[in-house]
C-alpha atoms as a PDB file:
ATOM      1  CA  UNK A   1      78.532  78.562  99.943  1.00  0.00           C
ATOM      2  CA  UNK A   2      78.660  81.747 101.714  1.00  0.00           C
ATOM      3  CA  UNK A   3      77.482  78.014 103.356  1.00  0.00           C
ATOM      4  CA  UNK A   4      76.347  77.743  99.139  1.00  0.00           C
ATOM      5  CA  UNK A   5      77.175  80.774  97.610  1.00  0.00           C
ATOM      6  CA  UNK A   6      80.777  80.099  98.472  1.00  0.00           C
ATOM      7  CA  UNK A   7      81.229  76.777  97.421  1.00  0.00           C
ATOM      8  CA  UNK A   8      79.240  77.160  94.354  1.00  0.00           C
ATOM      9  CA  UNK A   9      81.474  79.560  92.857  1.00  0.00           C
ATOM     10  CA  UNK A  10      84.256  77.029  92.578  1.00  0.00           C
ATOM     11  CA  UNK A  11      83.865  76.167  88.757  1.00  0.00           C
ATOM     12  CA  UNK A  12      85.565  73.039  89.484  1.00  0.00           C
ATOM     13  CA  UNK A  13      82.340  72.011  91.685  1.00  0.00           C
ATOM     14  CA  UNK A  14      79.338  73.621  89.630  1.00  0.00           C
ATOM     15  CA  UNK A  15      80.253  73.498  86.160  1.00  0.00           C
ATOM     16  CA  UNK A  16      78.378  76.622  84.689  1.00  0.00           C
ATOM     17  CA  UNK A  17      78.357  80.218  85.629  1.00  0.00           C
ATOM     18  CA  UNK A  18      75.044  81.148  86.962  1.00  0.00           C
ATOM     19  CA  UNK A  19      75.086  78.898  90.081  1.00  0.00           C
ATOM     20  CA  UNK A  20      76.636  81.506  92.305  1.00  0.00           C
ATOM     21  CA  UNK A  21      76.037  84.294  90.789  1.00  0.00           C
ATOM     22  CA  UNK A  22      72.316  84.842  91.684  1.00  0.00           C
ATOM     23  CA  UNK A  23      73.153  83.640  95.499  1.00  0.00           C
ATOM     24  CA  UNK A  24      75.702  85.923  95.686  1.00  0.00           C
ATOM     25  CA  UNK A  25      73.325  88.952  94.257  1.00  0.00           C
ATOM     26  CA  UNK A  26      71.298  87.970  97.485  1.00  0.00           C
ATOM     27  CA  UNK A  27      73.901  87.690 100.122  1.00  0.00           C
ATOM     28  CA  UNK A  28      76.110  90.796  99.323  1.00  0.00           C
ATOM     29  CA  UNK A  29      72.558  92.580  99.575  1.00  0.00           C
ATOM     30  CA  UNK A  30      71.713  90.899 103.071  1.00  0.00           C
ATOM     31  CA  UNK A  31      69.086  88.851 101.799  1.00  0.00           C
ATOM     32  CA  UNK A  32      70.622  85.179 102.671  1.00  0.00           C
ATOM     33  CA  UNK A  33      71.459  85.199 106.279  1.00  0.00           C
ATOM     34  CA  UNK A  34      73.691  82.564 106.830  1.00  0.00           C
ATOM     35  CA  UNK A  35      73.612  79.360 109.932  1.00  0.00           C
ATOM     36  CA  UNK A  36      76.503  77.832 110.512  1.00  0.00           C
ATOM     37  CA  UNK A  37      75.624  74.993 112.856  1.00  0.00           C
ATOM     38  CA  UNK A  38      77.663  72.387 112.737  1.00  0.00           C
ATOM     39  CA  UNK A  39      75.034  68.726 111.733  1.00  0.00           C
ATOM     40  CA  UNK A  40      73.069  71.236 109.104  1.00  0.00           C
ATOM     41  CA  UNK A  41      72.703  69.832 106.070  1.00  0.00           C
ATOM     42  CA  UNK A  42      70.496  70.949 103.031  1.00  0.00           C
ATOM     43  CA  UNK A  43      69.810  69.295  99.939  1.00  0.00           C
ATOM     44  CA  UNK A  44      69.128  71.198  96.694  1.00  0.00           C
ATOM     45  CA  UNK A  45      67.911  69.985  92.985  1.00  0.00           C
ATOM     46  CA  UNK A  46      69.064  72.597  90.554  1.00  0.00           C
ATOM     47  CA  UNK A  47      67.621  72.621  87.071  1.00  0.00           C
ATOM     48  CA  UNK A  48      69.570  75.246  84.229  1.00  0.00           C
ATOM     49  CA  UNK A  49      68.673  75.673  81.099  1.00  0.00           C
ATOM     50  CA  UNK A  50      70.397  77.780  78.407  1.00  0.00           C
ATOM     51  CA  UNK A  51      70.406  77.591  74.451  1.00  0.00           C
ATOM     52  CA  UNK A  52      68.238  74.615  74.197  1.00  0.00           C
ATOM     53  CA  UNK A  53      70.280  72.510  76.842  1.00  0.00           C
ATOM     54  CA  UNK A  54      68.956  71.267  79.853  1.00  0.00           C
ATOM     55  CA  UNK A  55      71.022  70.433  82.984  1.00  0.00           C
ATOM     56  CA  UNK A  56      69.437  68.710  86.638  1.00  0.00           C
ATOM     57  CA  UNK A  57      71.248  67.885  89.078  1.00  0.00           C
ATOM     58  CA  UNK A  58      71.351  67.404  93.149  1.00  0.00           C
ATOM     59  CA  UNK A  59      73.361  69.253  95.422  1.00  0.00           C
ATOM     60  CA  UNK A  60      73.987  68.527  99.266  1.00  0.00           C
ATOM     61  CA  UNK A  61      75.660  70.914 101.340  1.00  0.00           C
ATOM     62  CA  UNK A  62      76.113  69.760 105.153  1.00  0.00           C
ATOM     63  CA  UNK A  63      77.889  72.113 107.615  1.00  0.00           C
ATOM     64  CA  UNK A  64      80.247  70.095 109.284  1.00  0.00           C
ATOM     65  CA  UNK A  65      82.634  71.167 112.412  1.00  0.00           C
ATOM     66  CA  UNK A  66      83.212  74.242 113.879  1.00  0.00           C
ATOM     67  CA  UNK A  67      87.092  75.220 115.503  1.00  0.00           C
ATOM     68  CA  UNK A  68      88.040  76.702 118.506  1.00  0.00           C
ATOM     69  CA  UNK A  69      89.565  79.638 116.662  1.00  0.00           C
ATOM     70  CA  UNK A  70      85.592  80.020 115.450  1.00  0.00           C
ATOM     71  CA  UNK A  71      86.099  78.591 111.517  1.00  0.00           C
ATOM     72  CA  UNK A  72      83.686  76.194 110.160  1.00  0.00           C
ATOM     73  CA  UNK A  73      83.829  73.355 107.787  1.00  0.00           C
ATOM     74  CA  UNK A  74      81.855  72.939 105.508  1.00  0.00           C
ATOM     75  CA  UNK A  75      81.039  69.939 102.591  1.00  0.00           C
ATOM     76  CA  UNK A  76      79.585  70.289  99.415  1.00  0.00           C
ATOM     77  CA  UNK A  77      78.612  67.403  97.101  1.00  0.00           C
ATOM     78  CA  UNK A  78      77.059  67.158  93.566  1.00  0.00           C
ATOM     79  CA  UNK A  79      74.876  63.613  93.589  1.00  0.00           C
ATOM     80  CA  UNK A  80      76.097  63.190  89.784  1.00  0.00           C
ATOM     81  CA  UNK A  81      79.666  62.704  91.095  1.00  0.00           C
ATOM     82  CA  UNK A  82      81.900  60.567  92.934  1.00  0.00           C
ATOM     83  CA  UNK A  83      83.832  63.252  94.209  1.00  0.00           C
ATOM     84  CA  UNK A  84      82.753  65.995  97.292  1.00  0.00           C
ATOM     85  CA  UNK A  85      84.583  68.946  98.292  1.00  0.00           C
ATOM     86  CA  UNK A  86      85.092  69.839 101.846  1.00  0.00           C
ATOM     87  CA  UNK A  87      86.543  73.779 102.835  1.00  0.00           C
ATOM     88  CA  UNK A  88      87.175  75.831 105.938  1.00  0.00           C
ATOM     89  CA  UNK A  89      85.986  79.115 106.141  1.00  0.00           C
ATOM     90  CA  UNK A  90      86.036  81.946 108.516  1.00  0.00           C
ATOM     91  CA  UNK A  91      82.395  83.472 109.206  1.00  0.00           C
ATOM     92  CA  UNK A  92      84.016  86.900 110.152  1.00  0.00           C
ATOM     93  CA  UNK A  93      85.009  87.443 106.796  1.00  0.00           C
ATOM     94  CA  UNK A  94      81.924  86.692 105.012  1.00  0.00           C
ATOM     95  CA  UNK A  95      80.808  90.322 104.622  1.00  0.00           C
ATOM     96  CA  UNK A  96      79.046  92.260 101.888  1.00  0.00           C
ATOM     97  CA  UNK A  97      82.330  93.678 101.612  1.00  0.00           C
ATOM     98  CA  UNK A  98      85.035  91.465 101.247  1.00  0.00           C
ATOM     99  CA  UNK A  99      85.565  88.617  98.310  1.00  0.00           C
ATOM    100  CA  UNK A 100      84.058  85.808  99.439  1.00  0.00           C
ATOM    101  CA  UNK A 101      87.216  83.951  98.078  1.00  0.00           C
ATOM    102  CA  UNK A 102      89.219  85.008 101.219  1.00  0.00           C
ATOM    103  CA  UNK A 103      87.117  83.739 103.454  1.00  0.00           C
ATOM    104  CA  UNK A 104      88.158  80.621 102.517  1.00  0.00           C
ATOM    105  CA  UNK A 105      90.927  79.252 104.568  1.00  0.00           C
ATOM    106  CA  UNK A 106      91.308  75.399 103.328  1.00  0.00           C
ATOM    107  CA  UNK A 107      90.045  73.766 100.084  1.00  0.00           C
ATOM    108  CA  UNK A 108      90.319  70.221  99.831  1.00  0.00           C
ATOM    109  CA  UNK A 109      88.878  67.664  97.292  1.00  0.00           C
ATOM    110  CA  UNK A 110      87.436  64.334  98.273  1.00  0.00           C
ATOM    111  CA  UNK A 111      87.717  62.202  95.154  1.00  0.00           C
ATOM    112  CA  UNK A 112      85.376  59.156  96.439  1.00  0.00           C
ATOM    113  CA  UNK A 113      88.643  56.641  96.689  1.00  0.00           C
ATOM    114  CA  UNK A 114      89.089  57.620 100.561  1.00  0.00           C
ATOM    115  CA  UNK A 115      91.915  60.149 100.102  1.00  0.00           C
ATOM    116  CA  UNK A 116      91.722  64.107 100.239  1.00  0.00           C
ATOM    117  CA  UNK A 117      93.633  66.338  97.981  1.00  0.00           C
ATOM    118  CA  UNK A 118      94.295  69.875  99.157  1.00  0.00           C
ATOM    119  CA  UNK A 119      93.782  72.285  96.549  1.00  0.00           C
ATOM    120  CA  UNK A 120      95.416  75.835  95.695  1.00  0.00           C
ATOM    121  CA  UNK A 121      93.897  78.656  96.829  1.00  0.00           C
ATOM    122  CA  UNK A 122      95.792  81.045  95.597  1.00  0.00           C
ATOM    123  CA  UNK A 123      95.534  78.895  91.823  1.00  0.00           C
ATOM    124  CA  UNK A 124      91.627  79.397  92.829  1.00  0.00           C
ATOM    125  CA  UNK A 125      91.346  82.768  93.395  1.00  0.00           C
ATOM    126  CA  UNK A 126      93.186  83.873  90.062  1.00  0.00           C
ATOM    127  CA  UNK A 127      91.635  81.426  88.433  1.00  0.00           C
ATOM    128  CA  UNK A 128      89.187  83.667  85.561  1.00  0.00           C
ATOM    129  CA  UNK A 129      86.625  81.177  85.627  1.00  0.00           C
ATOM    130  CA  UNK A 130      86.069  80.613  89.114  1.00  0.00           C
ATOM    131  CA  UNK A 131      85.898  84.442  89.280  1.00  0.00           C
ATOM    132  CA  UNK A 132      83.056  84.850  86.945  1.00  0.00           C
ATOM    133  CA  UNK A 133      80.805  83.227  89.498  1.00  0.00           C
ATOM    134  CA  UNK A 134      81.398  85.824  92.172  1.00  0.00           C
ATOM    135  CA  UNK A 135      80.429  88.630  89.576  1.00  0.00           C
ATOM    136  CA  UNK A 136      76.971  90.155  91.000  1.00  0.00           C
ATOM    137  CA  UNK A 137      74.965  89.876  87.413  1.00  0.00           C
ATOM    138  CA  UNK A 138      72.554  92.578  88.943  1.00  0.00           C
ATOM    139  CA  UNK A 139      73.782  96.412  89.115  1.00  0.00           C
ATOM    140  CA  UNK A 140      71.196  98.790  90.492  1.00  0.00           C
ATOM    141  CA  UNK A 141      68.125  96.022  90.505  1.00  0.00           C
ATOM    142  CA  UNK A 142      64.841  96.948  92.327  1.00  0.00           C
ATOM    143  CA  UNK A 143      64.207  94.978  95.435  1.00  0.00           C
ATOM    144  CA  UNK A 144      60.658  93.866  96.753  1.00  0.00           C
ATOM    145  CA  UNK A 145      60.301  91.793 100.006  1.00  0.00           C
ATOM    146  CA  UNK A 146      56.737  90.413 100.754  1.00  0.00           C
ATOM    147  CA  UNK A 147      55.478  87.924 103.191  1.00  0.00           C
ATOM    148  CA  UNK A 148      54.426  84.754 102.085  1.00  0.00           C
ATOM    149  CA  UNK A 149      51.683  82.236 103.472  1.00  0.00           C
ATOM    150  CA  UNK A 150      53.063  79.562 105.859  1.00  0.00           C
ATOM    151  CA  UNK A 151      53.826  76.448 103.634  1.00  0.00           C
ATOM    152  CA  UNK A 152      53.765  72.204 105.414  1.00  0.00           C
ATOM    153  CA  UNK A 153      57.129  70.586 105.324  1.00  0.00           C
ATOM    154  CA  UNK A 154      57.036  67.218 106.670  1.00  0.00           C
ATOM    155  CA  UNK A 155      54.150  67.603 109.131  1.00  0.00           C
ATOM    156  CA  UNK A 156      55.492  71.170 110.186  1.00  0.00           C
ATOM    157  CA  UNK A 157      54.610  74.719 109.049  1.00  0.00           C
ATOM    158  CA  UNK A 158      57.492  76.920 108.046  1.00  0.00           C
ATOM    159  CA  UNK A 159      56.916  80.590 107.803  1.00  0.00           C
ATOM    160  CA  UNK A 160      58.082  82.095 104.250  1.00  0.00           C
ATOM    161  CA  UNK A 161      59.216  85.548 102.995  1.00  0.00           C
ATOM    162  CA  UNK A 162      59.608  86.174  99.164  1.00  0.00           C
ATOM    163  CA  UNK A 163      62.582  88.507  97.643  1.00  0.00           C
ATOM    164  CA  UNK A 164      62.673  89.718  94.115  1.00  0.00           C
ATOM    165  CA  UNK A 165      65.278  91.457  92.329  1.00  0.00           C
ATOM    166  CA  UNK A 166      64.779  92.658  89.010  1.00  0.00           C
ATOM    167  CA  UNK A 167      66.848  95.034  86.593  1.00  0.00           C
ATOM    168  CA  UNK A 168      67.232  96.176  82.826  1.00  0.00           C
ATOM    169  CA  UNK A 169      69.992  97.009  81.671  1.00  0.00           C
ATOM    170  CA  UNK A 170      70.773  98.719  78.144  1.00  0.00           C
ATOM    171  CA  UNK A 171      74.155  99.688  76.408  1.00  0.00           C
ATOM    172  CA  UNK A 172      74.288 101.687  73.102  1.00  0.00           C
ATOM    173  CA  UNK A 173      76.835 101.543  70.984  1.00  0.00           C
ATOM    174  CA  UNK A 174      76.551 104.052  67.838  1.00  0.00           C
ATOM    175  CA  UNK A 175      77.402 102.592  64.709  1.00  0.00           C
ATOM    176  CA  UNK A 176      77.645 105.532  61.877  1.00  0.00           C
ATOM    177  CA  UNK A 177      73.805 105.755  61.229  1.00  0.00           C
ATOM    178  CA  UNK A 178      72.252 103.465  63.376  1.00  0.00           C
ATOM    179  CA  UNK A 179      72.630 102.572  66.969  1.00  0.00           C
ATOM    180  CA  UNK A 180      73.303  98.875  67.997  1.00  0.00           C
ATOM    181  CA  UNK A 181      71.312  98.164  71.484  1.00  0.00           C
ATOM    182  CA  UNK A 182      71.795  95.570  74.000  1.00  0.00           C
ATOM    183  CA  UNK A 183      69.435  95.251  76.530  1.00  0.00           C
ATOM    184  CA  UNK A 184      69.347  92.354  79.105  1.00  0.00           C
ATOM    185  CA  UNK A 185      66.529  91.979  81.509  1.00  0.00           C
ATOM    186  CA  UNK A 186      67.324  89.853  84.778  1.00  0.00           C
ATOM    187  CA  UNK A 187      64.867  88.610  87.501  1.00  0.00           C
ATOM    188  CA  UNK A 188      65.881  86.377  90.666  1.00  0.00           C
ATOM    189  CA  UNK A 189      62.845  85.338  92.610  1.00  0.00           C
ATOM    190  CA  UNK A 190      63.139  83.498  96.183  1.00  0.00           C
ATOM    191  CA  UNK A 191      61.348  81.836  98.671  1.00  0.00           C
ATOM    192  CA  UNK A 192      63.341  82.327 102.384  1.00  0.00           C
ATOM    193  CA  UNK A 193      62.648  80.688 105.126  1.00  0.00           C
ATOM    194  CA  UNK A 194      64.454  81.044 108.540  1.00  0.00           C
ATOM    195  CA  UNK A 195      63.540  77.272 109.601  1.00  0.00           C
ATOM    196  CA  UNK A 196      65.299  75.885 106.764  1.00  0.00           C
ATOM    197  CA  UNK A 197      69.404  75.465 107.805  1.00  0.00           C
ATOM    198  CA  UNK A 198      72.444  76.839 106.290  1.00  0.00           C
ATOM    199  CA  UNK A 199      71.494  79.918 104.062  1.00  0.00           C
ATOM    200  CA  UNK A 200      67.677  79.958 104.569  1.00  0.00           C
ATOM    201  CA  UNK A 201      66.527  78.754 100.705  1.00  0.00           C
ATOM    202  CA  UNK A 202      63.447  77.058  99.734  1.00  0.00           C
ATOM    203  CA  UNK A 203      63.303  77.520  96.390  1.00  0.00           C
ATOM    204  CA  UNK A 204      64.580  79.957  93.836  1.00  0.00           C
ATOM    205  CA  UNK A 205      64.218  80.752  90.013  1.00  0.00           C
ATOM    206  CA  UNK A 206      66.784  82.975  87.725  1.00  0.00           C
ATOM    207  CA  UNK A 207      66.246  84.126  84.314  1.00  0.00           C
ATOM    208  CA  UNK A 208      68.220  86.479  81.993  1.00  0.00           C
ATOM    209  CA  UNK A 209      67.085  87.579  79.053  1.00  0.00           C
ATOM    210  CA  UNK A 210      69.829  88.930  76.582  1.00  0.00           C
ATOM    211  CA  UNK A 211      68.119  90.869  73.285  1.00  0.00           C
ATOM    212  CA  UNK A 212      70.208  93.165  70.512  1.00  0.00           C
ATOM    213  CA  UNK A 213      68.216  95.083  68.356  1.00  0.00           C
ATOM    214  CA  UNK A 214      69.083  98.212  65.882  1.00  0.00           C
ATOM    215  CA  UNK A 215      67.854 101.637  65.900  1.00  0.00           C
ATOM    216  CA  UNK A 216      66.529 102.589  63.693  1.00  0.00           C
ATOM    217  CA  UNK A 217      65.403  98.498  62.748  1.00  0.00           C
ATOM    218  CA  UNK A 218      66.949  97.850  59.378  1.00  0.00           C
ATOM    219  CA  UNK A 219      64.676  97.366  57.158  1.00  0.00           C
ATOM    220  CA  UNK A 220      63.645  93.351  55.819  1.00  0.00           C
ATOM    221  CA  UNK A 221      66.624  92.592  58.445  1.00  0.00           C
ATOM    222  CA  UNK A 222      64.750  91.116  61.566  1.00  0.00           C
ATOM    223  CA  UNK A 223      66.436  90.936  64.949  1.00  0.00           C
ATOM    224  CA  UNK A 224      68.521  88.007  66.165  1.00  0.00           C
ATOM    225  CA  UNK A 225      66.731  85.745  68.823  1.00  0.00           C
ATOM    226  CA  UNK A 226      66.956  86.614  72.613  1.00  0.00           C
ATOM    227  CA  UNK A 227      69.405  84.851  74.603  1.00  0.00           C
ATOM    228  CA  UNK A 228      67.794  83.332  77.736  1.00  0.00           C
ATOM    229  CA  UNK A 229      68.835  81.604  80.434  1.00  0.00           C
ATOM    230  CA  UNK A 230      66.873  79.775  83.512  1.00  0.00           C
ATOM    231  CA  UNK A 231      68.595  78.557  86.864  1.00  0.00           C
ATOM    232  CA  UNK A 232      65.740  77.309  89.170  1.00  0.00           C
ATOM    233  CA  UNK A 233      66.911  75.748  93.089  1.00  0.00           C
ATOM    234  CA  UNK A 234      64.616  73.944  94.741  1.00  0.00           C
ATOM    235  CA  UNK A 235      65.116  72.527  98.788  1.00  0.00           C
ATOM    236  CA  UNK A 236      64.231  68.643  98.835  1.00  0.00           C
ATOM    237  CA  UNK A 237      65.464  68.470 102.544  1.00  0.00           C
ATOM    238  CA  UNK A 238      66.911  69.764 105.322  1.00  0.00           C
ATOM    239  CA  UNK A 239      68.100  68.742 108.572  1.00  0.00           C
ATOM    240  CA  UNK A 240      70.255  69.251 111.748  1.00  0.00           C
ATOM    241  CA  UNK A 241      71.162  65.938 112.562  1.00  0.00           C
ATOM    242  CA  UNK A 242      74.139  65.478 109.834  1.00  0.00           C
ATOM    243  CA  UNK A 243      77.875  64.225 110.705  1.00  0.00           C
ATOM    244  CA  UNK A 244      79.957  66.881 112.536  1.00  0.00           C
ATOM    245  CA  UNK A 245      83.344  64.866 112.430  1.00  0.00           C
ATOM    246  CA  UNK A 246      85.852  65.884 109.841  1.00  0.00           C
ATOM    247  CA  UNK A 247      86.491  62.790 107.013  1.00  0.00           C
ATOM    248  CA  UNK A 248      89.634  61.063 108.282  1.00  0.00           C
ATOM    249  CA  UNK A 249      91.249  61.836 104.599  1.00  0.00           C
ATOM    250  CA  UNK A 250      91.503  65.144 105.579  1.00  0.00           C
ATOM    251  CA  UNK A 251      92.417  65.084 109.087  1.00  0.00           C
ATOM    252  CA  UNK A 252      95.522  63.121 107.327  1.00  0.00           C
ATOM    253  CA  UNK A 253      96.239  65.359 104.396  1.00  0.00           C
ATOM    254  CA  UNK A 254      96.364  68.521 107.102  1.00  0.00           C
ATOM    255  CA  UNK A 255      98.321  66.338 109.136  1.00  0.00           C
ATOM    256  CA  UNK A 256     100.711  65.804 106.360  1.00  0.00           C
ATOM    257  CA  UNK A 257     101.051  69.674 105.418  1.00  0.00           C
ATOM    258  CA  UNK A 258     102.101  70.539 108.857  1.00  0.00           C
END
């Protein structure tokens, strides 16, 4: 993922849109500096909720070699499924400026049976769904930064910083007499923490709010009911001490391109 961001955004790994999207808001703004090490591993619980439905799940995200040529692998994992994905990616092209799609290098899925299945990039990045998580759902949002109290994290203190980006957006669209409005109102609130590996996240809460209204209201006509949408991440663990060798499945499957 830019360590998270990056693998997030693979649909095929994070079934739903938001998961990327909000981390990507805050790297591409230079909010989530990213660590690289190879044994850093993080472990995430991710709660969304949308239109009544309710979705938990855990995520682990372990960094796991680094190359002579300077690339790093890293391996993602959703605890609901057997499967894990493991990708090299090259840290010099993980800028605010460049699709964070091409700074993937290798994609390969892990499907829990002890084989590895390289995957098509170049399917990936055309893929329209995949691309919808690497669209920044923030425009022109107003940033605050503020410095948090220390916090105790397994007998430590870590030091804390909070970010907040908020926007509101509205489009009009005139329809003969009346105007139809869409407003949508987005807030991503963080807790960042340098001592925590990979991409610096404690904890984290999204929420869009998506309202149409008419103007003037039509009379004995009352508005549809907002849209809203929650993504909260929350750190359950961290470490430095993870694996560093690559699985064996893929060592073979690269083997077997070549």
């Amino acid at each position: 993922m830019c360590g998270l961001a990056l693998a997030a955004g693979f649909a095929a790994v994070l079934p739903g849109p938001a998961h990327a999207q909000e981390l990507f808001s805050w790297w591409r703004r230079g909010l989530l500096p990213l660590e690289l090490t190879p044994g850093a591993w993080v472990r995430l619980e991710r709660l969304e909720a949308a239109e009544g439905r309710v979705e938990t799940d855990t995520l682990d995200c372990a960094v796991r070699a680094a190359q002579p040529d300077g690339t790093r692998w890293v391996e993602l994992r959703v605890r609901s499924e057997t499967e894990s994905w493991i990708f090299q990616l090259d840290p010099s092209r993980l800028r605010a400026d460049v699709d964070l799609l091409d700074a993937v290098l290798e994609l390969y899925r892990l499907p829990g049976d002890g084989s590895a299945q390289a995957q098509d990039l170049a399917q990936l990045r055309n893929n329209r769904l995949v691309r919808r998580h690497f669209q920044d759902i923030f425009t022109s949002p107003q940033l605050t930064r503020s410095t948090l109290p220390d916090t105790t994290w397994s007998g430590g203190r870590l030091a804390r910083e909070e970010v907040v980006l908020s926007e509101t957006r509205e489009q009009r669209v005139p329809m003969g007499r009346r105007t139809l409005i869409h407003r949508t109102v987005a807030r991503s609130q963080a807790q960042i923490s340098a001592q925590v590996p990979v991409f610096h996240l404690l904890g984290a809460t999204t929420t869009t709010r998506v309202e149409t209204a008419v103007d003037p209201p039509e009379p004995n006509r009352r508005a549809p009911p907002p849209l809203i949408a929650l993504l909260q991440l929350r750190c359950l663990a961290f470490g430095t001490d993870g694996a560093t060798a690559l699985p064996r499945a893929v060592l073979a499957a690269r083997a077997g391109k070549r």
